[in-house]
C-alpha atoms as a PDB file:
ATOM      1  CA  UNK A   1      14.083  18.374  -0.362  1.00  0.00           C
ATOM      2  CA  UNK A   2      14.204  14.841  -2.299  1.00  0.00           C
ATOM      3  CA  UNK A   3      12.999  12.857   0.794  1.00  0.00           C
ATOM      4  CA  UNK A   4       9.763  12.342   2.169  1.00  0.00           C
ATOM      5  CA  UNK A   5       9.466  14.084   5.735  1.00  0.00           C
ATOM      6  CA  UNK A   6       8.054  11.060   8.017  1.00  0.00           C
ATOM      7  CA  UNK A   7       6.635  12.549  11.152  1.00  0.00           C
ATOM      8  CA  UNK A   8       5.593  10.190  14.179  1.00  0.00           C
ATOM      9  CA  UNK A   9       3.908  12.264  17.031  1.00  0.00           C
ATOM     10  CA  UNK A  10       5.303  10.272  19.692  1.00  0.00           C
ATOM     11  CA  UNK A  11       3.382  12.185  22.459  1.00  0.00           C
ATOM     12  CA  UNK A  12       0.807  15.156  22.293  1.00  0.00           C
ATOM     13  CA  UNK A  13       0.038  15.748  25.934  1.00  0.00           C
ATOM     14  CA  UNK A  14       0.874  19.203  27.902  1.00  0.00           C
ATOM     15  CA  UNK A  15       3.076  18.895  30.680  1.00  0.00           C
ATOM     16  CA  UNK A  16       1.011  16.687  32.936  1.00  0.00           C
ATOM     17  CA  UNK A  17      -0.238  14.342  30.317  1.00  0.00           C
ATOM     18  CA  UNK A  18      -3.245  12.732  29.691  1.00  0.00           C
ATOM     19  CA  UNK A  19      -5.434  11.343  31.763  1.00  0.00           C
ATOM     20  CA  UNK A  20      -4.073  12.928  34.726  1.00  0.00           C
ATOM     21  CA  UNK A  21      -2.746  11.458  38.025  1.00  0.00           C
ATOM     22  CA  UNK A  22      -6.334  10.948  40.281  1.00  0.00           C
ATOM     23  CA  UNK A  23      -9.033  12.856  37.438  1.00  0.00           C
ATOM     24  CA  UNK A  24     -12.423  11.299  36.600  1.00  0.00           C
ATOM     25  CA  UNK A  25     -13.272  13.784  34.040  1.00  0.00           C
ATOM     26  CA  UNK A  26     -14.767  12.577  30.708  1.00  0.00           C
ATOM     27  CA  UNK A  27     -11.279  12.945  28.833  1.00  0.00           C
ATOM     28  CA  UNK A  28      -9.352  11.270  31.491  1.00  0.00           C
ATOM     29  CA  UNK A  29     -11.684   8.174  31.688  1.00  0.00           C
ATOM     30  CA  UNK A  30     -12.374   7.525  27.907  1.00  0.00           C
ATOM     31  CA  UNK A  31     -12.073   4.189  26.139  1.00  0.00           C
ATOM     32  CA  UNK A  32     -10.767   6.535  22.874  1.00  0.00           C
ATOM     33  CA  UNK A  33      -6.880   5.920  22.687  1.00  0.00           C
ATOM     34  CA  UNK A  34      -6.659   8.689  20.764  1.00  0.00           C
ATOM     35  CA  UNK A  35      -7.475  10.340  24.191  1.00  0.00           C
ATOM     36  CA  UNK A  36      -4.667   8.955  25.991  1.00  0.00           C
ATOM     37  CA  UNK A  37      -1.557  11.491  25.284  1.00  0.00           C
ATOM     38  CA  UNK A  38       2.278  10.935  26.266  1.00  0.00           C
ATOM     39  CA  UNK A  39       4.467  14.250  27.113  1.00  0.00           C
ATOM     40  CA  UNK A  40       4.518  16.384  23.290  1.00  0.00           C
ATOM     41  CA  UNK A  41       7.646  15.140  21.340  1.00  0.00           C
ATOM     42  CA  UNK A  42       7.786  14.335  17.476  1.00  0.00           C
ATOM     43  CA  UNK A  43       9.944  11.798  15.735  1.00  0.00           C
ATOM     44  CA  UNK A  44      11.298  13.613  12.336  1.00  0.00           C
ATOM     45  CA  UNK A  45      12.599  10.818   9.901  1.00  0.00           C
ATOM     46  CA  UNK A  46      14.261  11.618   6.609  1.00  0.00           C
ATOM     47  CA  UNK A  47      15.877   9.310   4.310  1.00  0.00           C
ATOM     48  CA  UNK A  48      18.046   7.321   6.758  1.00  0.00           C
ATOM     49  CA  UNK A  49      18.342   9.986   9.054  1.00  0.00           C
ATOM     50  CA  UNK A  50      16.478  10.022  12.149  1.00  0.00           C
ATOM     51  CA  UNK A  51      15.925  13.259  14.636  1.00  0.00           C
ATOM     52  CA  UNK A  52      13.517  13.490  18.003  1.00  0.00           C
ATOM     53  CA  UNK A  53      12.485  17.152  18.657  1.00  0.00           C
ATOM     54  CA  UNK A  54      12.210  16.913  22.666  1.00  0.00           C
ATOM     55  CA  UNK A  55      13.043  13.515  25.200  1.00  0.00           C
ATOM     56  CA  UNK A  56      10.385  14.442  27.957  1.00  0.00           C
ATOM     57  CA  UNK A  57       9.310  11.611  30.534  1.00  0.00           C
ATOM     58  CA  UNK A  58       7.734   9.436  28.266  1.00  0.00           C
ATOM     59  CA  UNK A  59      10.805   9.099  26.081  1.00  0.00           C
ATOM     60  CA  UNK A  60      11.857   5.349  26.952  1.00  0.00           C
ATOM     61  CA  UNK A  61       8.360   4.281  26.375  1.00  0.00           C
ATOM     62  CA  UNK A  62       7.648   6.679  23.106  1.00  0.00           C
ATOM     63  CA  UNK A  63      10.494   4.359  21.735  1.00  0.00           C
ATOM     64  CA  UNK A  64       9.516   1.147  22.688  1.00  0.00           C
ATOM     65  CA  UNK A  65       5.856   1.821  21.281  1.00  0.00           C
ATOM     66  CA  UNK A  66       7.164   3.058  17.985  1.00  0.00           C
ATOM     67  CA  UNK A  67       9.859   0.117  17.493  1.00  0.00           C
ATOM     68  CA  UNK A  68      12.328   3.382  17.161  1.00  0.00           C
ATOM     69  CA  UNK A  69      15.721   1.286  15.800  1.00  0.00           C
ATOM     70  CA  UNK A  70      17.502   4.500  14.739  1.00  0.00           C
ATOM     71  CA  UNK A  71      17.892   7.834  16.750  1.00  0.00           C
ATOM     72  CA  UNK A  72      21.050  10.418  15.370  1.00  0.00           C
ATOM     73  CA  UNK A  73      19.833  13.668  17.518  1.00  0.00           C
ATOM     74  CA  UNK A  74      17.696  14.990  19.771  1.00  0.00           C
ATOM     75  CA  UNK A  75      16.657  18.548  19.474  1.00  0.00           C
ATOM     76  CA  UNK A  76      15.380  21.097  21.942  1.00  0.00           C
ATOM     77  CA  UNK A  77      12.707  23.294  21.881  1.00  0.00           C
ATOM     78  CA  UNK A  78      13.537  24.529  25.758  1.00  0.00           C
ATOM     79  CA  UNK A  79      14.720  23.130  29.048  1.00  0.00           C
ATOM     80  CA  UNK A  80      11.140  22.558  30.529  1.00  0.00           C
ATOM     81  CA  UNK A  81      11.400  19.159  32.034  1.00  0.00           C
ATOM     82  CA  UNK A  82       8.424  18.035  29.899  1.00  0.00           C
ATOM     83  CA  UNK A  83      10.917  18.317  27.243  1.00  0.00           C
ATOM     84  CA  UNK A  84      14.207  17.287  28.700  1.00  0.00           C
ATOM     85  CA  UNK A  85      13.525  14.384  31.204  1.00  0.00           C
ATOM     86  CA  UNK A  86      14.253  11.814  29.166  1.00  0.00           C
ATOM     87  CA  UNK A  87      17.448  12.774  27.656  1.00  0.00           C
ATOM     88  CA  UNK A  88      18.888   9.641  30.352  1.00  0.00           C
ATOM     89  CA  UNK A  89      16.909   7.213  28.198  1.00  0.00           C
ATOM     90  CA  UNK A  90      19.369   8.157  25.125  1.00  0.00           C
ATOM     91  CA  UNK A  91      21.692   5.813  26.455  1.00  0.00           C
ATOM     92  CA  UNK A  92      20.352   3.096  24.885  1.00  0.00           C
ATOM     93  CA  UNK A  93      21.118   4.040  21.450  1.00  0.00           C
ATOM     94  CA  UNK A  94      24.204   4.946  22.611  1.00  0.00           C
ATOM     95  CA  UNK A  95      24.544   0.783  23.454  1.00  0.00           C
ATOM     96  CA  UNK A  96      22.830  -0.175  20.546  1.00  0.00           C
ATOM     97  CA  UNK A  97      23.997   1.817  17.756  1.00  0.00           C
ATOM     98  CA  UNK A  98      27.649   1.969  19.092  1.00  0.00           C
ATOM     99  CA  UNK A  99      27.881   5.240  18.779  1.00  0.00           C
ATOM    100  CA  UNK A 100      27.435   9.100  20.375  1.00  0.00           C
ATOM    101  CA  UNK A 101      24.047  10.782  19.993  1.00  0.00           C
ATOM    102  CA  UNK A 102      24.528  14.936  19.084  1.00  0.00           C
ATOM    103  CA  UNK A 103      21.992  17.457  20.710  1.00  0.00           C
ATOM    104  CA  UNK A 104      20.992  20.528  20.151  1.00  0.00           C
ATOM    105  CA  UNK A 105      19.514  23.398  21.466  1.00  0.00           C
ATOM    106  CA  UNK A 106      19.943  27.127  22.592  1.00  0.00           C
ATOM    107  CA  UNK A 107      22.843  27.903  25.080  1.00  0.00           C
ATOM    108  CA  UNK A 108      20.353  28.541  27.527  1.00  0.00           C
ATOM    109  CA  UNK A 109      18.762  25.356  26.914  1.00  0.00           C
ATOM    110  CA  UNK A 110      21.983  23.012  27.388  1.00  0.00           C
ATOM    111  CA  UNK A 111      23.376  25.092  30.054  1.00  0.00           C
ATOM    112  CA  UNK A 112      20.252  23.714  32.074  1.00  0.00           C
ATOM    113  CA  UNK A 113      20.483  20.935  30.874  1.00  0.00           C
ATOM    114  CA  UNK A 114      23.872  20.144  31.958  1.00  0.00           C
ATOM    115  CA  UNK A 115      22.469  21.242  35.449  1.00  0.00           C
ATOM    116  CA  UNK A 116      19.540  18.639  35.364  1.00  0.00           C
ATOM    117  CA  UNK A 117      21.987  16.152  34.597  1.00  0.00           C
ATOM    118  CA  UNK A 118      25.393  16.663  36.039  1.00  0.00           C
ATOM    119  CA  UNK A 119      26.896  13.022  35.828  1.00  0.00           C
ATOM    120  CA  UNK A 120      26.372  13.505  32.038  1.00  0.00           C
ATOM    121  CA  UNK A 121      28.508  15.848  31.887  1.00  0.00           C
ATOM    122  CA  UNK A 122      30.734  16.648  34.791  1.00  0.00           C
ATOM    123  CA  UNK A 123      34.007  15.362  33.857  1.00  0.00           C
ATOM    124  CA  UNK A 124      35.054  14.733  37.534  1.00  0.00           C
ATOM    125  CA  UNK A 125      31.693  12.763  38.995  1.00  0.00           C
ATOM    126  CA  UNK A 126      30.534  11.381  35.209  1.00  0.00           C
ATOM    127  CA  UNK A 127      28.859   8.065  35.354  1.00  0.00           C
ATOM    128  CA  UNK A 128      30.486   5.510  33.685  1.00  0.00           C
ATOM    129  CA  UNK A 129      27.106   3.932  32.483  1.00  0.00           C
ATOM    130  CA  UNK A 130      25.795   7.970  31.593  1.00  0.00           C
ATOM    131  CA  UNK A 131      24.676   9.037  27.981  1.00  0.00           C
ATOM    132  CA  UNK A 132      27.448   9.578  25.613  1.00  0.00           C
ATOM    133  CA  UNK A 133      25.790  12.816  23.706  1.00  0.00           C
ATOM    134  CA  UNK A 134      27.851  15.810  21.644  1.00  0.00           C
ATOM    135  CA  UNK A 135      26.267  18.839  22.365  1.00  0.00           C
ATOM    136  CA  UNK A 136      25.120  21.480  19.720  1.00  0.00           C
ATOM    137  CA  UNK A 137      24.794  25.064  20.472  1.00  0.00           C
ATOM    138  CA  UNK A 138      22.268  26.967  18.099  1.00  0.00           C
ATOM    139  CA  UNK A 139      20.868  30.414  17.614  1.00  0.00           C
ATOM    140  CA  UNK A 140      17.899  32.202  15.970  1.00  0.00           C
ATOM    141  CA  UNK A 141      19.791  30.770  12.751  1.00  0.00           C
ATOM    142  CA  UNK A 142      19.325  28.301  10.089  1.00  0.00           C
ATOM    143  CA  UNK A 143      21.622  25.328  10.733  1.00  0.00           C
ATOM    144  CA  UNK A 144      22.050  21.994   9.473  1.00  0.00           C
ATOM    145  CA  UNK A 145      22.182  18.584  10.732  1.00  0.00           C
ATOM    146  CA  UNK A 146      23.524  15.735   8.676  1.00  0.00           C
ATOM    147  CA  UNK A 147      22.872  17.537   5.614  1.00  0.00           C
ATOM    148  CA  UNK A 148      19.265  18.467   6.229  1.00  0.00           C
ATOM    149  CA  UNK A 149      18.476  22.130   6.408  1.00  0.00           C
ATOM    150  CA  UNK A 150      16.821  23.811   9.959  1.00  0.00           C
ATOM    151  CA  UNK A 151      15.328  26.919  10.244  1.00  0.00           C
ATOM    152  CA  UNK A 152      14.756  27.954  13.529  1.00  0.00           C
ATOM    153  CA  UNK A 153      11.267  29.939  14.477  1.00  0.00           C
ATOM    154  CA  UNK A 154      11.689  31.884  18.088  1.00  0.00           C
ATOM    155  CA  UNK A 155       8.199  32.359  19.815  1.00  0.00           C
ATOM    156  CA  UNK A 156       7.408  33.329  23.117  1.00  0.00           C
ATOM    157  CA  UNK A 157       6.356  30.911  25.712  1.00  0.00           C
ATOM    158  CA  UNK A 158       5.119  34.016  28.126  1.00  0.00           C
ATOM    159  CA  UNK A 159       8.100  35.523  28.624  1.00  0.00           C
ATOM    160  CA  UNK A 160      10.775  32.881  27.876  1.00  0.00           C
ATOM    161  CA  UNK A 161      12.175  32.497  24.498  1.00  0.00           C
ATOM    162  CA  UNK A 162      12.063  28.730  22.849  1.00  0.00           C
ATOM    163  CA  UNK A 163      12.288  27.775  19.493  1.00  0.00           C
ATOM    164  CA  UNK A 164      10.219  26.262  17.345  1.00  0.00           C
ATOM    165  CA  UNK A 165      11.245  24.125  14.401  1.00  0.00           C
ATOM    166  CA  UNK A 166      11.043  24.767   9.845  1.00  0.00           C
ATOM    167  CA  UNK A 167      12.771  21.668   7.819  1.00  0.00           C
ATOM    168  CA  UNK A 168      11.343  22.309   3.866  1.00  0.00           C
ATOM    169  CA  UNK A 169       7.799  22.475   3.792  1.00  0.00           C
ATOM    170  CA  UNK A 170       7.304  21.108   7.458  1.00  0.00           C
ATOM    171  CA  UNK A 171       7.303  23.587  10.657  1.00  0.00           C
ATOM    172  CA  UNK A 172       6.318  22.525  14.207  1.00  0.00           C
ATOM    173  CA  UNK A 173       6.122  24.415  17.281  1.00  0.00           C
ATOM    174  CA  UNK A 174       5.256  23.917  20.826  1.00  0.00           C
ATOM    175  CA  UNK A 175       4.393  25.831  24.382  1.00  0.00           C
ATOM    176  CA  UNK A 176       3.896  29.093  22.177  1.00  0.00           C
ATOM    177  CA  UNK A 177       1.644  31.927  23.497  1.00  0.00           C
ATOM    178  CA  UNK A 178       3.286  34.425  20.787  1.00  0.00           C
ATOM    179  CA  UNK A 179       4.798  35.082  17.636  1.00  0.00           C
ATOM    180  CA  UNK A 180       6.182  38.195  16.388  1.00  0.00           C
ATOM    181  CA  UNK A 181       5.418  39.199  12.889  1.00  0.00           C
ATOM    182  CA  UNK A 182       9.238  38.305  11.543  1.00  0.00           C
ATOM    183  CA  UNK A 183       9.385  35.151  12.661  1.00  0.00           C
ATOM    184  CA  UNK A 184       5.637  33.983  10.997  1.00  0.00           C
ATOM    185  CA  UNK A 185       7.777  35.213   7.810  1.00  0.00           C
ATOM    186  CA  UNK A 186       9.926  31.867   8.659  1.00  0.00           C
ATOM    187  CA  UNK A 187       6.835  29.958   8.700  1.00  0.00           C
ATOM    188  CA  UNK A 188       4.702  31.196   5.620  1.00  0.00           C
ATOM    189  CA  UNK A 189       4.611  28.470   2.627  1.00  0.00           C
ATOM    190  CA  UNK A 190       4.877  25.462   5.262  1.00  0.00           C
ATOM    191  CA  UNK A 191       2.718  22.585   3.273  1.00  0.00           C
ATOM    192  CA  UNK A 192       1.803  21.482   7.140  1.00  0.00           C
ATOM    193  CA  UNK A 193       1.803  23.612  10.571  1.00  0.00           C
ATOM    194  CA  UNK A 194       1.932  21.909  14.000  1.00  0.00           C
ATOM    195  CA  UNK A 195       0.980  24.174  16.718  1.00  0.00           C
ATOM    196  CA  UNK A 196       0.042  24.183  20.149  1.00  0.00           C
ATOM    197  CA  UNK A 197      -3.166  24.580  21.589  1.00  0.00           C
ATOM    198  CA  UNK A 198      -3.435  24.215  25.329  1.00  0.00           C
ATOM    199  CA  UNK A 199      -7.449  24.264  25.910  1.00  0.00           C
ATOM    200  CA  UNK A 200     -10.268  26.473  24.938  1.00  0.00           C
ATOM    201  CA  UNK A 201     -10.074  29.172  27.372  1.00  0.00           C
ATOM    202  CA  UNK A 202      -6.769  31.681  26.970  1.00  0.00           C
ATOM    203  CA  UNK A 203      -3.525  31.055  29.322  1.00  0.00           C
ATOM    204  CA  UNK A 204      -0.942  33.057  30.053  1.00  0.00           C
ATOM    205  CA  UNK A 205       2.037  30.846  28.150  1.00  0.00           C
ATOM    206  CA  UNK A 206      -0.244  28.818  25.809  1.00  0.00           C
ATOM    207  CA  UNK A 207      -2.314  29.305  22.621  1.00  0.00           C
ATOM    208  CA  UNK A 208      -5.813  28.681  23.186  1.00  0.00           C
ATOM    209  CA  UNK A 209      -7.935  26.155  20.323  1.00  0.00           C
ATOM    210  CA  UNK A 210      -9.172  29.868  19.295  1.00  0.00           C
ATOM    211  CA  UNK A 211      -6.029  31.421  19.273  1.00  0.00           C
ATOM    212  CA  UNK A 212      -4.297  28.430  17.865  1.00  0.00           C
ATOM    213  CA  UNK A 213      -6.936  28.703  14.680  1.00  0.00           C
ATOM    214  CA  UNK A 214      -6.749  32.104  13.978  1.00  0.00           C
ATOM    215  CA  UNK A 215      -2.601  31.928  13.253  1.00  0.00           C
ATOM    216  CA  UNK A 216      -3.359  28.861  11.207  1.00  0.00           C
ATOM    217  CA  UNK A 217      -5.903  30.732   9.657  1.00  0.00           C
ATOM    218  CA  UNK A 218      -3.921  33.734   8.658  1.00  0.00           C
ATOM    219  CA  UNK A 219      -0.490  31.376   7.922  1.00  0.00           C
ATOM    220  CA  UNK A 220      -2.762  28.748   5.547  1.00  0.00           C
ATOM    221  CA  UNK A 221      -1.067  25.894   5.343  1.00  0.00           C
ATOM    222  CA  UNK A 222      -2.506  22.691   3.159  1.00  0.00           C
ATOM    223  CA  UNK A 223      -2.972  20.846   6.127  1.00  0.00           C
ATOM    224  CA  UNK A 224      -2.396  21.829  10.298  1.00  0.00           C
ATOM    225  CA  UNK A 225      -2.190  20.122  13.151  1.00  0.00           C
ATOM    226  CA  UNK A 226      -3.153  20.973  17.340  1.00  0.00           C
ATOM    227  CA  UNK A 227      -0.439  19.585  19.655  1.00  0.00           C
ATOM    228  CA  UNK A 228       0.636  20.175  23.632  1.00  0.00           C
ATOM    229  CA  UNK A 229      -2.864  19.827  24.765  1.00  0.00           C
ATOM    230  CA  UNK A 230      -4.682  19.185  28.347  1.00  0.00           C
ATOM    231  CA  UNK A 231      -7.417  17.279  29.182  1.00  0.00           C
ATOM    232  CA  UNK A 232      -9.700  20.560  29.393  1.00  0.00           C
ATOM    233  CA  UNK A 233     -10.089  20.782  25.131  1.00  0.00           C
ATOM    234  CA  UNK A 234     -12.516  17.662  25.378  1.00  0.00           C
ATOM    235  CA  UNK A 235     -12.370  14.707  23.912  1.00  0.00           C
ATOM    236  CA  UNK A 236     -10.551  13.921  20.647  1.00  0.00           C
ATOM    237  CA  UNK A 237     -13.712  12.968  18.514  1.00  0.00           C
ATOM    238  CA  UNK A 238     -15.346  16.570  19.576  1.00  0.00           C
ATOM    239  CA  UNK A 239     -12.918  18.158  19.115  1.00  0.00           C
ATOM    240  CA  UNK A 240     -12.170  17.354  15.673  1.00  0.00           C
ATOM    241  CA  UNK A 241     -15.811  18.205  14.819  1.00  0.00           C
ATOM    242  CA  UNK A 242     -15.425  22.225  15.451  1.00  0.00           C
ATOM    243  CA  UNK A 243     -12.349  22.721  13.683  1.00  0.00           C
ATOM    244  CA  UNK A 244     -11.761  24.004  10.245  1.00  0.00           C
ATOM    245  CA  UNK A 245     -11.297  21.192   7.268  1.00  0.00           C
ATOM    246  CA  UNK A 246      -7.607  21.754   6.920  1.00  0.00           C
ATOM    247  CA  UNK A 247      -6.599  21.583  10.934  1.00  0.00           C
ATOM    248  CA  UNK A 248      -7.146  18.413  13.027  1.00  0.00           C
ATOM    249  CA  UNK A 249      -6.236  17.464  16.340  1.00  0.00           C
ATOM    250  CA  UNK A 250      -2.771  15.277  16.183  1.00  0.00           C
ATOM    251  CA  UNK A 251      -3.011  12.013  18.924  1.00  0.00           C
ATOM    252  CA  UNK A 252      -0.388   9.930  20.044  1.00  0.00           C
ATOM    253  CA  UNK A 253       1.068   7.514  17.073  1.00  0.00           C
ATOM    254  CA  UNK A 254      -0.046   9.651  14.070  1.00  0.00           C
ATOM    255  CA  UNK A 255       2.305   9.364  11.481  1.00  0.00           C
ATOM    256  CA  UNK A 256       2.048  11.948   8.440  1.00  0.00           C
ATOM    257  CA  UNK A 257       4.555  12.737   5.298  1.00  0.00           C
ATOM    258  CA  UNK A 258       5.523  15.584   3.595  1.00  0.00           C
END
């Protein structure tokens, strides 16, 4: 790839974000701000081209914060409204840019989204004022968008199905608590990993820190990063202190190129 792969993490929080509604815990109440975590989304910028991989909650906001001027698609991981409530908020590129934004995602994915948001896309009670987006269906397949190359990585999220993201030497993935041997294929020679890791002890639909390592460990990228975690891993600063050299844990703002 002759561009640079610009990645903003625009949010790094599980579902619930952090600090949490009404929690005095040590995480919740830190002064850190690398301790204060929107909804998990990433901005993916390439040459002129500009692609969000999930619009949870905090989308309007994730924007503002990063002076976002540009936005060409949004792309789905799954339908989990941490990772689709936002998609309203798209209407102001819509305004601004004077023109449609394209999604994508799984069939799955946009058929609930479509149900999330009917006056989006109902032709008979649409909005006049609603998002004007072009939806993309996708597969287990390698597609591309405005000339760049994706390679989609399926994982498990317990029992549901959700893809996770490869563009050149990049691959991020979210809300995993599997991933078959074929599909780490997809991911071996990635110069940088982002993976989930939920909070030390194991959960049924999440990596655990532990968990979360060993893959890393056996996949051995140059450099990987922890993402989609809840105020139970600890603070930022001690975290960072247990964890291999090469994996760190991403915070809200971090911007890194490939």
């Amino acid at each position: 790839m002759k561009d640079k792969i610009r990645v903003t993490f625009l949010g790094t929080a599980t579902s619930i974000g952090v600090p949490v509604i009404a929690c005095d815990c040590d995480v919740c109440t830190s002064t850190d701000k690398k301790d204060k975590r929107f909804r998990a989304s990433i901005l993916i910028q390439i040459g002129e081209i500009a692609i969000v991989v999930d619009c949870g909650p905090d989308f309007r906001i994730q924007m503002i914060r990063e002076n976002v001027q540009n936005l060409d698609a949004v792309i789905f991981t799954h339908e989990h409204r941490d990772h689709i409530a936002g998609l309203d908020d798209v209407r102001a590129f819509n305004y601004v840019l004077n023109k449609k934004i394209d999604i994508y995602g799984c069939k799955r994915v946009m058929e609930a989204v479509k149900i999330e948001f009917p006056y989006i896309f109902s032709e008979t009670v649409r909005y006049f004022g609603a998002p004007q987006l072009t939806i993309h269906n996708i597969e287990n397949k390698p597609f591309s968008l405005n000339g760049i190359d994706i390679i989609p990585i399926e994982v498990l999220h317990e029992k549901l199905p959700i893809l996770g993201f490869r563009i050149g030497d990049f691959t991020y993935i979210t809300d995993a608590s599997f991933i078959s041997e074929e599909e780490k294929e997809k991911i071996k020679g990635s110069k940088v990993i982002v993976l989930n890791a939920l909070r030390n002890s194991k959960h049924v639909s999440h990596f655990s820190v532990a968990e979360a390592v060993a893959i890393l460990e056996e996949l051995k990228p140059d450099h990987a990063y922890l993402t989609h975690v809840s105020h139970f891993i600890g603070k930022h600063e001690d975290v960072n202190k247990k964890l291999p050299s090469f994996i760190e844990l991403a915070y809200d703002s971090l911007v890194i190129e490939i």
